[in-house]
Structures are given as structure tokens and as C-alpha cells.
PDB file of N, CA and C in Angstrom:
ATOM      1  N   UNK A   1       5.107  -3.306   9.108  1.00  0.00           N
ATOM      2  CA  UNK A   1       4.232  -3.108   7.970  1.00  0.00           C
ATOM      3  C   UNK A   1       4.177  -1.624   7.641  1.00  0.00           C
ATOM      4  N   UNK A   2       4.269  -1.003   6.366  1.00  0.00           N
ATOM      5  CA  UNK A   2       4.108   0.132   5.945  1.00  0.00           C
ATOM      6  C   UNK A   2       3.053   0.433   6.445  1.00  0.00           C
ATOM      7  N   UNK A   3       2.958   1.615   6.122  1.00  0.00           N
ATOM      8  CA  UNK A   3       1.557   2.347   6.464  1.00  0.00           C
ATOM      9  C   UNK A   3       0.434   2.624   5.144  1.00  0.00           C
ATOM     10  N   UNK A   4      -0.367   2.278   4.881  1.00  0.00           N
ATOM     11  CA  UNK A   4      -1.227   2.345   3.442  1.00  0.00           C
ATOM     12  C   UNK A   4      -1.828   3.852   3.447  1.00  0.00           C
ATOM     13  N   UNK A   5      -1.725   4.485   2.087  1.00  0.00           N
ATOM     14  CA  UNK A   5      -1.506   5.674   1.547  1.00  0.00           C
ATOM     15  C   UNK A   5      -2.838   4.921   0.437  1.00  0.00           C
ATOM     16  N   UNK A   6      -3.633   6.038   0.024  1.00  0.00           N
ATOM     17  CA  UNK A   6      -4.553   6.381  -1.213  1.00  0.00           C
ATOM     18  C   UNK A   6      -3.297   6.015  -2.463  1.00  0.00           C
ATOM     19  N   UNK A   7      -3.773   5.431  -3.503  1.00  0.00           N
ATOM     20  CA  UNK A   7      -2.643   4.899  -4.634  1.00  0.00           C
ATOM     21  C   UNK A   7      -4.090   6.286  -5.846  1.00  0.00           C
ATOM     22  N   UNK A   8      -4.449   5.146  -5.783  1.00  0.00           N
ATOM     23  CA  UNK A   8      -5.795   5.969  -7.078  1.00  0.00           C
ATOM     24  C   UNK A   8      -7.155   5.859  -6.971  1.00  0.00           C
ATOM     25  N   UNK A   9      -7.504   6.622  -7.788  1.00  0.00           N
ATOM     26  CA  UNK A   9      -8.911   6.615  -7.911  1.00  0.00           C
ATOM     27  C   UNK A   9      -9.773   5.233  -9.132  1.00  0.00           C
ATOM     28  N   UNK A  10     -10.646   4.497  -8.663  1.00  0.00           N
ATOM     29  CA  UNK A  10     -11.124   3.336  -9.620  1.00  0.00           C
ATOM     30  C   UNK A  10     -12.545   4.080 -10.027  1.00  0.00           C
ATOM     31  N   UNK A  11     -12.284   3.952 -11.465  1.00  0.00           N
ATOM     32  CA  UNK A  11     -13.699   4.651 -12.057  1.00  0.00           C
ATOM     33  C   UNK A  11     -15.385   3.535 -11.967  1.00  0.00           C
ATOM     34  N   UNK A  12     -14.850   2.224 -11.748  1.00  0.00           N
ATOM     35  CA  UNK A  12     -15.968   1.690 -11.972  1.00  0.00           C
ATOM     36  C   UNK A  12     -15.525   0.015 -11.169  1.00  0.00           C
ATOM     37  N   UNK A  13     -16.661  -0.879 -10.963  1.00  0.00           N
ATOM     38  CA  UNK A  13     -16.923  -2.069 -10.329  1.00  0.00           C
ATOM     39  C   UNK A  13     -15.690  -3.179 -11.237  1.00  0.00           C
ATOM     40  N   UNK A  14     -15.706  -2.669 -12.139  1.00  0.00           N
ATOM     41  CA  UNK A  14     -14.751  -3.615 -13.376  1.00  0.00           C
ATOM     42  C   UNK A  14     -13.860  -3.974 -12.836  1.00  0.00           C
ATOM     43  N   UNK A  15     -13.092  -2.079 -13.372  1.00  0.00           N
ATOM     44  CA  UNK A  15     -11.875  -1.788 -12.673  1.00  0.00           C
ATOM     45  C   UNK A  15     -11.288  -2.717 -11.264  1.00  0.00           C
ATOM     46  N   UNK A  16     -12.190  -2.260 -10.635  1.00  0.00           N
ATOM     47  CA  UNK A  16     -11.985  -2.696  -8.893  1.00  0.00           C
ATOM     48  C   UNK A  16     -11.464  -4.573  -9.238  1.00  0.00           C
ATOM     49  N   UNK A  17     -12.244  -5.281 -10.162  1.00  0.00           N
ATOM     50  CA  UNK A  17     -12.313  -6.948  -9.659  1.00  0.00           C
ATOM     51  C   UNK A  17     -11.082  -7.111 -10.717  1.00  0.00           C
ATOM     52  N   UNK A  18     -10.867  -6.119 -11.868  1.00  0.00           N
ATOM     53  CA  UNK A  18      -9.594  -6.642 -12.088  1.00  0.00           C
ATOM     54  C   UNK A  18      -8.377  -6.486 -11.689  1.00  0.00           C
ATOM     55  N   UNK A  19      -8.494  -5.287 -11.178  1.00  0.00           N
ATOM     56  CA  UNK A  19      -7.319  -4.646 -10.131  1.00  0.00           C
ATOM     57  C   UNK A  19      -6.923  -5.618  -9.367  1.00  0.00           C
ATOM     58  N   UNK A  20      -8.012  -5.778  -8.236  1.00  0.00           N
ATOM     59  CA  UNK A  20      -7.881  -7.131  -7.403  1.00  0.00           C
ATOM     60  C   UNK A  20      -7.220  -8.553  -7.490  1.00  0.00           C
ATOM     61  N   UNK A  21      -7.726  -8.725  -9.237  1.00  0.00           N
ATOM     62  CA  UNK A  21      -7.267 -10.274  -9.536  1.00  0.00           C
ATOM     63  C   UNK A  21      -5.841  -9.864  -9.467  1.00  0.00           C
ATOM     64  N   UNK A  22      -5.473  -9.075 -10.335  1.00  0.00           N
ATOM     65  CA  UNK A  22      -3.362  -8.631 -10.510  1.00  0.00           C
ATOM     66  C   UNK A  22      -3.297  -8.637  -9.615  1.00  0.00           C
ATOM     67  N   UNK A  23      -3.300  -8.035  -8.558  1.00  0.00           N
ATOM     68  CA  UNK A  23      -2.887  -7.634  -7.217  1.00  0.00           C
ATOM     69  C   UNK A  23      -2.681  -8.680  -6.240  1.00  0.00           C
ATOM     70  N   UNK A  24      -3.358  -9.247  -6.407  1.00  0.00           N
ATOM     71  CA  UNK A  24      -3.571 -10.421  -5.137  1.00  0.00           C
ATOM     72  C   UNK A  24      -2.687 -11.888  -6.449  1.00  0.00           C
ATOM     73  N   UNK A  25      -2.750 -11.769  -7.831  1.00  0.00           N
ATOM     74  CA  UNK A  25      -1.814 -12.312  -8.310  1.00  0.00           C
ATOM     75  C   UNK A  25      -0.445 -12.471  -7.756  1.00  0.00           C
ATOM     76  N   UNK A  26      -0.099 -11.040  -8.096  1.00  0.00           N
ATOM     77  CA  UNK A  26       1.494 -10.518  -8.010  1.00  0.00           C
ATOM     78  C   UNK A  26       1.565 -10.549  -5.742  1.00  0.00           C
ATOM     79  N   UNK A  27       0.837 -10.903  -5.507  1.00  0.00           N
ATOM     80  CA  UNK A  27       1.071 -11.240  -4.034  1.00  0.00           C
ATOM     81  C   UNK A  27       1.422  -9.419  -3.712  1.00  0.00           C
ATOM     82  N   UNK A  28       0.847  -8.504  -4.105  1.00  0.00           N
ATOM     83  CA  UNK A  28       1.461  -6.732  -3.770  1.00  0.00           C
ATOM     84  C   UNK A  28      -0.070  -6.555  -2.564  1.00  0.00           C
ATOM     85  N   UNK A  29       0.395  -6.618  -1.379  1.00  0.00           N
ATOM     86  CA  UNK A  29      -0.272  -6.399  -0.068  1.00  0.00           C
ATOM     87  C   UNK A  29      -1.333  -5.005  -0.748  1.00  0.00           C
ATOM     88  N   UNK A  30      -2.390  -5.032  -1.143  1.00  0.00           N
ATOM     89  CA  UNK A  30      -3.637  -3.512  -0.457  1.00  0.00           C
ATOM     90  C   UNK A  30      -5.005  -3.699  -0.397  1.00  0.00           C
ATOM     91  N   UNK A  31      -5.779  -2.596  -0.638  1.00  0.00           N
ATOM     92  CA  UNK A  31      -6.804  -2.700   0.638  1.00  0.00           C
ATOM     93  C   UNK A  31      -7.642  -1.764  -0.774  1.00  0.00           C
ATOM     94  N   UNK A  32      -9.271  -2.492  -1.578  1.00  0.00           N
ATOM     95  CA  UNK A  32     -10.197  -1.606  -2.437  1.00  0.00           C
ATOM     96  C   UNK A  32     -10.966  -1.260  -1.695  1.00  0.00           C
ATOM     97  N   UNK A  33     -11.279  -0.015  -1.633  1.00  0.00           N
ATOM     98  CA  UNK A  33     -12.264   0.292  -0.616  1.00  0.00           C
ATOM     99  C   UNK A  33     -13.421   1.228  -1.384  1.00  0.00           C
ATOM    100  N   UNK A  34     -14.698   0.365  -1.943  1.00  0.00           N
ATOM    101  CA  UNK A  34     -15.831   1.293  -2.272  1.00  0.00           C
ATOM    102  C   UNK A  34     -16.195   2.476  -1.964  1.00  0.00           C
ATOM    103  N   UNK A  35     -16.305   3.424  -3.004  1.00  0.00           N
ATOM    104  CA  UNK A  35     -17.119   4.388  -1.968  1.00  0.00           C
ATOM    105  C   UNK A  35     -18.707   4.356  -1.803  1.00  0.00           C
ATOM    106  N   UNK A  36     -19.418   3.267  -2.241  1.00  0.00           N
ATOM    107  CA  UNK A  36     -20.758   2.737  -2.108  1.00  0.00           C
ATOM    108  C   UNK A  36     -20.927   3.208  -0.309  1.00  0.00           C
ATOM    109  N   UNK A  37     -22.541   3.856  -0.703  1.00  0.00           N
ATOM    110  CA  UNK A  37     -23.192   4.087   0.500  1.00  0.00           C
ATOM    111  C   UNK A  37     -24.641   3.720   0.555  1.00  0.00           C
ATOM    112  N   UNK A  38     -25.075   2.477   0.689  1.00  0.00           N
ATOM    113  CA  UNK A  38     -26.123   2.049   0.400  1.00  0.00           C
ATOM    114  C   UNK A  38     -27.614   3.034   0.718  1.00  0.00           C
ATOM    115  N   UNK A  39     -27.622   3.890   1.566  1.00  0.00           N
ATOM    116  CA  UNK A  39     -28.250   5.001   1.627  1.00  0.00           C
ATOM    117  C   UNK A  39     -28.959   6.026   0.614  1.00  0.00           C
ATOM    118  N   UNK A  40     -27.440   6.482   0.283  1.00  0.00           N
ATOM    119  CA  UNK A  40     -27.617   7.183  -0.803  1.00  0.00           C
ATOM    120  C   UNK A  40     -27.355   6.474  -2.064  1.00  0.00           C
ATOM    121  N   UNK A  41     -27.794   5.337  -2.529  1.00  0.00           N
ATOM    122  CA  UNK A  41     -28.000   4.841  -3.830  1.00  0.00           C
ATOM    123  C   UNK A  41     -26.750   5.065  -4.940  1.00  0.00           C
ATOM    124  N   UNK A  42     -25.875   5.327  -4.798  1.00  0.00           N
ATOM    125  CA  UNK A  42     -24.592   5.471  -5.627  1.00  0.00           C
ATOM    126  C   UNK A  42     -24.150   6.970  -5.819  1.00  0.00           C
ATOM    127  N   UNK A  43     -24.804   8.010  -4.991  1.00  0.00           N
ATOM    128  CA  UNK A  43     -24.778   9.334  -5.122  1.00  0.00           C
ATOM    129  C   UNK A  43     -23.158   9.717  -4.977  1.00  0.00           C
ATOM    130  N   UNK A  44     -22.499   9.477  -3.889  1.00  0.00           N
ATOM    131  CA  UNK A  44     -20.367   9.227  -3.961  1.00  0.00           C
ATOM    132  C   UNK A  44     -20.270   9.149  -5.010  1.00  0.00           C
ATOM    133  N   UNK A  45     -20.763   7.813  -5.510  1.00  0.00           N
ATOM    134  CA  UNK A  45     -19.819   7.181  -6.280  1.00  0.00           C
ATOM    135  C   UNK A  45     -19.878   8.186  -7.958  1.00  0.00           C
ATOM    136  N   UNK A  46     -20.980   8.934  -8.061  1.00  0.00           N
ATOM    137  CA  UNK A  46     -20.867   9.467  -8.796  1.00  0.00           C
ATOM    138  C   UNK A  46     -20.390  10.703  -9.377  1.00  0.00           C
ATOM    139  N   UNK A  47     -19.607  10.879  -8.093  1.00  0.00           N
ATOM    140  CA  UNK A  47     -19.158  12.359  -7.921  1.00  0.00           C
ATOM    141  C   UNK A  47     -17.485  11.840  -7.489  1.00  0.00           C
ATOM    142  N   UNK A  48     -17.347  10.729  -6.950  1.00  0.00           N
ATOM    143  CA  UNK A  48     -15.784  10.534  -6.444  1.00  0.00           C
ATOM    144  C   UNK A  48     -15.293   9.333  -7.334  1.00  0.00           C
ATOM    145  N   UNK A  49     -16.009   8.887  -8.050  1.00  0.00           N
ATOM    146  CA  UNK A  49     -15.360   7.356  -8.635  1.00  0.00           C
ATOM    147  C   UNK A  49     -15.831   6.314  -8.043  1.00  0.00           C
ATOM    148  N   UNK A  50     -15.675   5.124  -8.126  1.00  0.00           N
ATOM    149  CA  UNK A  50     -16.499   3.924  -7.963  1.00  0.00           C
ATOM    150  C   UNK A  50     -15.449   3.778  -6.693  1.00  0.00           C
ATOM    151  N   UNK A  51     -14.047   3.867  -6.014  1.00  0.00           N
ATOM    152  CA  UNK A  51     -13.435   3.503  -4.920  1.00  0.00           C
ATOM    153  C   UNK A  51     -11.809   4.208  -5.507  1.00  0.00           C
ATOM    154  N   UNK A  52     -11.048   3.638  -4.317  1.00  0.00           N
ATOM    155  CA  UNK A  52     -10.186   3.260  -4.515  1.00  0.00           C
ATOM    156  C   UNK A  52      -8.647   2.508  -4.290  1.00  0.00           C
ATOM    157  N   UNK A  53      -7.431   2.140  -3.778  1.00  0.00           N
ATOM    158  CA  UNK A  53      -6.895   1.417  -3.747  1.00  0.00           C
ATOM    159  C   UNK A  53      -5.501   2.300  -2.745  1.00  0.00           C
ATOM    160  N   UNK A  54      -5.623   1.165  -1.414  1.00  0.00           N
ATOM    161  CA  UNK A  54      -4.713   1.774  -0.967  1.00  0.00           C
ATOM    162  C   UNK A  54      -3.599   0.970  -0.393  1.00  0.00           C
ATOM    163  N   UNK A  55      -2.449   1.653  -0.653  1.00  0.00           N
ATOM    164  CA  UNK A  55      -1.255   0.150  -0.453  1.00  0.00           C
ATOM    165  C   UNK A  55       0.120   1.326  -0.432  1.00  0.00           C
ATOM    166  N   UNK A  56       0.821   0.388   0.332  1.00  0.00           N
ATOM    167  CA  UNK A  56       2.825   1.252   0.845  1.00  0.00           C
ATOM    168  C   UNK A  56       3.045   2.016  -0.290  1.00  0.00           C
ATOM    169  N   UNK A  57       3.521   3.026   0.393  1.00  0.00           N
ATOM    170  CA  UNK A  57       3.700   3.870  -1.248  1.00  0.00           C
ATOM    171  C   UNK A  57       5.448   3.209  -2.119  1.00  0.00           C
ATOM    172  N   UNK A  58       6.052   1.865  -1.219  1.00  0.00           N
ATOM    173  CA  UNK A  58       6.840   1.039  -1.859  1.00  0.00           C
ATOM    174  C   UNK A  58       6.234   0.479  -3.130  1.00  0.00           C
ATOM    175  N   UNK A  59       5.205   0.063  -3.637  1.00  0.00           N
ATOM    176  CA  UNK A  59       4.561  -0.624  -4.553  1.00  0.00           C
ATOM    177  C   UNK A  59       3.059   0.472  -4.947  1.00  0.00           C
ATOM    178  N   UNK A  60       3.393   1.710  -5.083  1.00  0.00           N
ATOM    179  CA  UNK A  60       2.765   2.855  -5.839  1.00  0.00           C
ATOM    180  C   UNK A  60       3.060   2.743  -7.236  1.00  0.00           C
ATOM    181  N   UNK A  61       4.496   2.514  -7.518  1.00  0.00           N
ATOM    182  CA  UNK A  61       4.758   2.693  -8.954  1.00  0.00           C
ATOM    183  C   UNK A  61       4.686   1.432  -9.745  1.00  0.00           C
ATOM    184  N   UNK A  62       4.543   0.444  -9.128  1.00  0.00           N
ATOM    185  CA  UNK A  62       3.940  -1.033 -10.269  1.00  0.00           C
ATOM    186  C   UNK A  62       2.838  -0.877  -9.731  1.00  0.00           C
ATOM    187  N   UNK A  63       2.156  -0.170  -8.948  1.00  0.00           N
ATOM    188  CA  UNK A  63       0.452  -0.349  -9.093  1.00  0.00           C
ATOM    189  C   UNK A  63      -0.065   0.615 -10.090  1.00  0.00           C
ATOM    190  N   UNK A  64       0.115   1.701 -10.329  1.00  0.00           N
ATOM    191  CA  UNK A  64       0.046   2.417 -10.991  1.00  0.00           C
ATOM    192  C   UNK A  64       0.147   2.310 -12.554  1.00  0.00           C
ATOM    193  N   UNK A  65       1.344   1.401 -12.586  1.00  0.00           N
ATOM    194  CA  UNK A  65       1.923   0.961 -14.269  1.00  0.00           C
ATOM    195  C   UNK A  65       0.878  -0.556 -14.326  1.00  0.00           C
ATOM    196  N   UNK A  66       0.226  -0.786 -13.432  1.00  0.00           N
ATOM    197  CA  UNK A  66      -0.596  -2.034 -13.769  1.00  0.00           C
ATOM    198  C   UNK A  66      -2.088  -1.807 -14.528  1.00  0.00           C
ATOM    199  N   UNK A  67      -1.907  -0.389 -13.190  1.00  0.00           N
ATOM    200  CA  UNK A  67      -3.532   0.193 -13.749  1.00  0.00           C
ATOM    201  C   UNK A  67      -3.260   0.964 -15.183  1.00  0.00           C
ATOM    202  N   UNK A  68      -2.523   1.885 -15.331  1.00  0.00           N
ATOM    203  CA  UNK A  68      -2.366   1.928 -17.117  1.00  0.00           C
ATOM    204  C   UNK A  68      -2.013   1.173 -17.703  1.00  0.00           C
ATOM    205  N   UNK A  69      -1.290  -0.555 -18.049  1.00  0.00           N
ATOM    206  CA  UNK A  69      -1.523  -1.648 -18.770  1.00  0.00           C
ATOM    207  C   UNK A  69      -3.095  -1.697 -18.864  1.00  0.00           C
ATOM    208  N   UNK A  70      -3.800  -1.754 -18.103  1.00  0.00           N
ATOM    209  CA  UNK A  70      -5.371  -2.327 -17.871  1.00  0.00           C
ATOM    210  C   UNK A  70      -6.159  -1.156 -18.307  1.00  0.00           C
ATOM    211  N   UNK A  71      -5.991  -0.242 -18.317  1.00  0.00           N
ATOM    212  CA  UNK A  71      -6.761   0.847 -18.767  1.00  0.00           C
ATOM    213  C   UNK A  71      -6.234   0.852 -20.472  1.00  0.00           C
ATOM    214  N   UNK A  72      -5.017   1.003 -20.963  1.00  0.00           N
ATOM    215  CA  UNK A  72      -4.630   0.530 -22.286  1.00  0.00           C
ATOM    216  C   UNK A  72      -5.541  -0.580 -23.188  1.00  0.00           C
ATOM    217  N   UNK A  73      -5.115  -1.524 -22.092  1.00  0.00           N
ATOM    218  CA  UNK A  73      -6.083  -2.703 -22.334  1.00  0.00           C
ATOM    219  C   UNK A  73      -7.711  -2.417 -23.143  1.00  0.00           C
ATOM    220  N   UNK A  74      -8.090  -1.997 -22.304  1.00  0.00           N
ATOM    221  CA  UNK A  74      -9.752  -2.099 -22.130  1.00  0.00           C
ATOM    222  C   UNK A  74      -9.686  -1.006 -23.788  1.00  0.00           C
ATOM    223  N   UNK A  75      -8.938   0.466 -23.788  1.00  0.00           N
ATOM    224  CA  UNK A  75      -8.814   0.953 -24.783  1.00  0.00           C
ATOM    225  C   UNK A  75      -8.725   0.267 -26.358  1.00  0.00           C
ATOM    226  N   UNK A  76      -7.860  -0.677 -26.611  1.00  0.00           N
ATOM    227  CA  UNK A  76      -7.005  -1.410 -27.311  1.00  0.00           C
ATOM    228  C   UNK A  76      -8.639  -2.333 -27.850  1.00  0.00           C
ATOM    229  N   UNK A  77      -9.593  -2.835 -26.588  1.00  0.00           N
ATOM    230  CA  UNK A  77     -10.368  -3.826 -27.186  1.00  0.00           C
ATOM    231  C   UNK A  77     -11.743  -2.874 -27.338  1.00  0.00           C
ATOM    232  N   UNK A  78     -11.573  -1.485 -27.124  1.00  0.00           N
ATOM    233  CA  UNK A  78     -12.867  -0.864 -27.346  1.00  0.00           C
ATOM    234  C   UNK A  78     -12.420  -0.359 -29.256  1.00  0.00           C
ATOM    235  N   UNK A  79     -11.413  -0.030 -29.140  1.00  0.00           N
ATOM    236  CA  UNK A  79     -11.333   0.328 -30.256  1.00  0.00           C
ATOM    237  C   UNK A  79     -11.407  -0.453 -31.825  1.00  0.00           C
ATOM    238  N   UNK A  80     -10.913  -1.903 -31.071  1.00  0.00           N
ATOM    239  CA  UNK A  80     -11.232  -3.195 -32.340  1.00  0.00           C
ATOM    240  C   UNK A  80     -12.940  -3.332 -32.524  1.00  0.00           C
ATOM    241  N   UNK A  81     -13.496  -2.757 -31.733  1.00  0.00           N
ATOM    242  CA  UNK A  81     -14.990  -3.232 -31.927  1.00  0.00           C
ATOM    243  C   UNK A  81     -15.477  -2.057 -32.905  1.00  0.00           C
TER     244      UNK A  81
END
């Protein structure tokens, strides 16, 4: 098994569950890891991003081109409104 490497940074809870759905779609092995610290009330997360996604740096470059489809995406339907 590769060794899992930081891919990106996820700006928000969205991000994270749609990431997840593709991912675990396309069967591409990684690991979302919050930076939620129930302690401090979302204080990370507001300074580092909501998490982020770590997987072989073999499947860096279709994770990457998934997360800008999906970020396009979200663009594409903010802008019809």
C-alpha cells in the first residue's frame, strides 16, 4: 500500500461529503480528515479550512481534476441564480 500524502485543502462540510461520494464512487482508496476540535468550537477550522484529503500521490492528479470539476460545478450553479 502507498503511503498517504496531504492531496488538498477542503474549504467546507459540503465539499468534504461530495468529495467522498466521487471518491468512494470511482473506488480511489483516501482518508477526509476534519480539522474540527470540539473544544475549540470551529476555531482550526477557521483559520486552516474545514479538513482535508489524503491519498497515494498515484491518484493526486484525478483527485485534484475532480475537485476542480466540483468546484466549477458549484461556480456554474451559483452563477445561474
Amino acid at each position: 500500500m502507498n503511503e498517504y500524502k496531504k492531496i488538498l485543502i477542503l474549504d467546507n462540510e459540503i465539499e468534504a461529503n461530495i468529495m467522498e461520494d466521487i471518491l468512494k464512487e470511482r473506488e480511489i482508496p483516501h482518508i477526509i480528515q476534519s480539522y474540527h476540535v470540539p473544544g475549540y468550537d470551529g476555531v482550526f477550522q477557521f483559520h486552516m479550512g474545514w479538513g482535508h484529503i489524503e491519498a497515494s500521490q498515484e491518484n493526486k492528479q484525478e483527485i485534484l481534476k475532480i475537485y476542480e470539476d466540483v468546484k466549477n460545478s458549484s461556480k456554474d450553479t451559483n452563477q445561474k441564480r
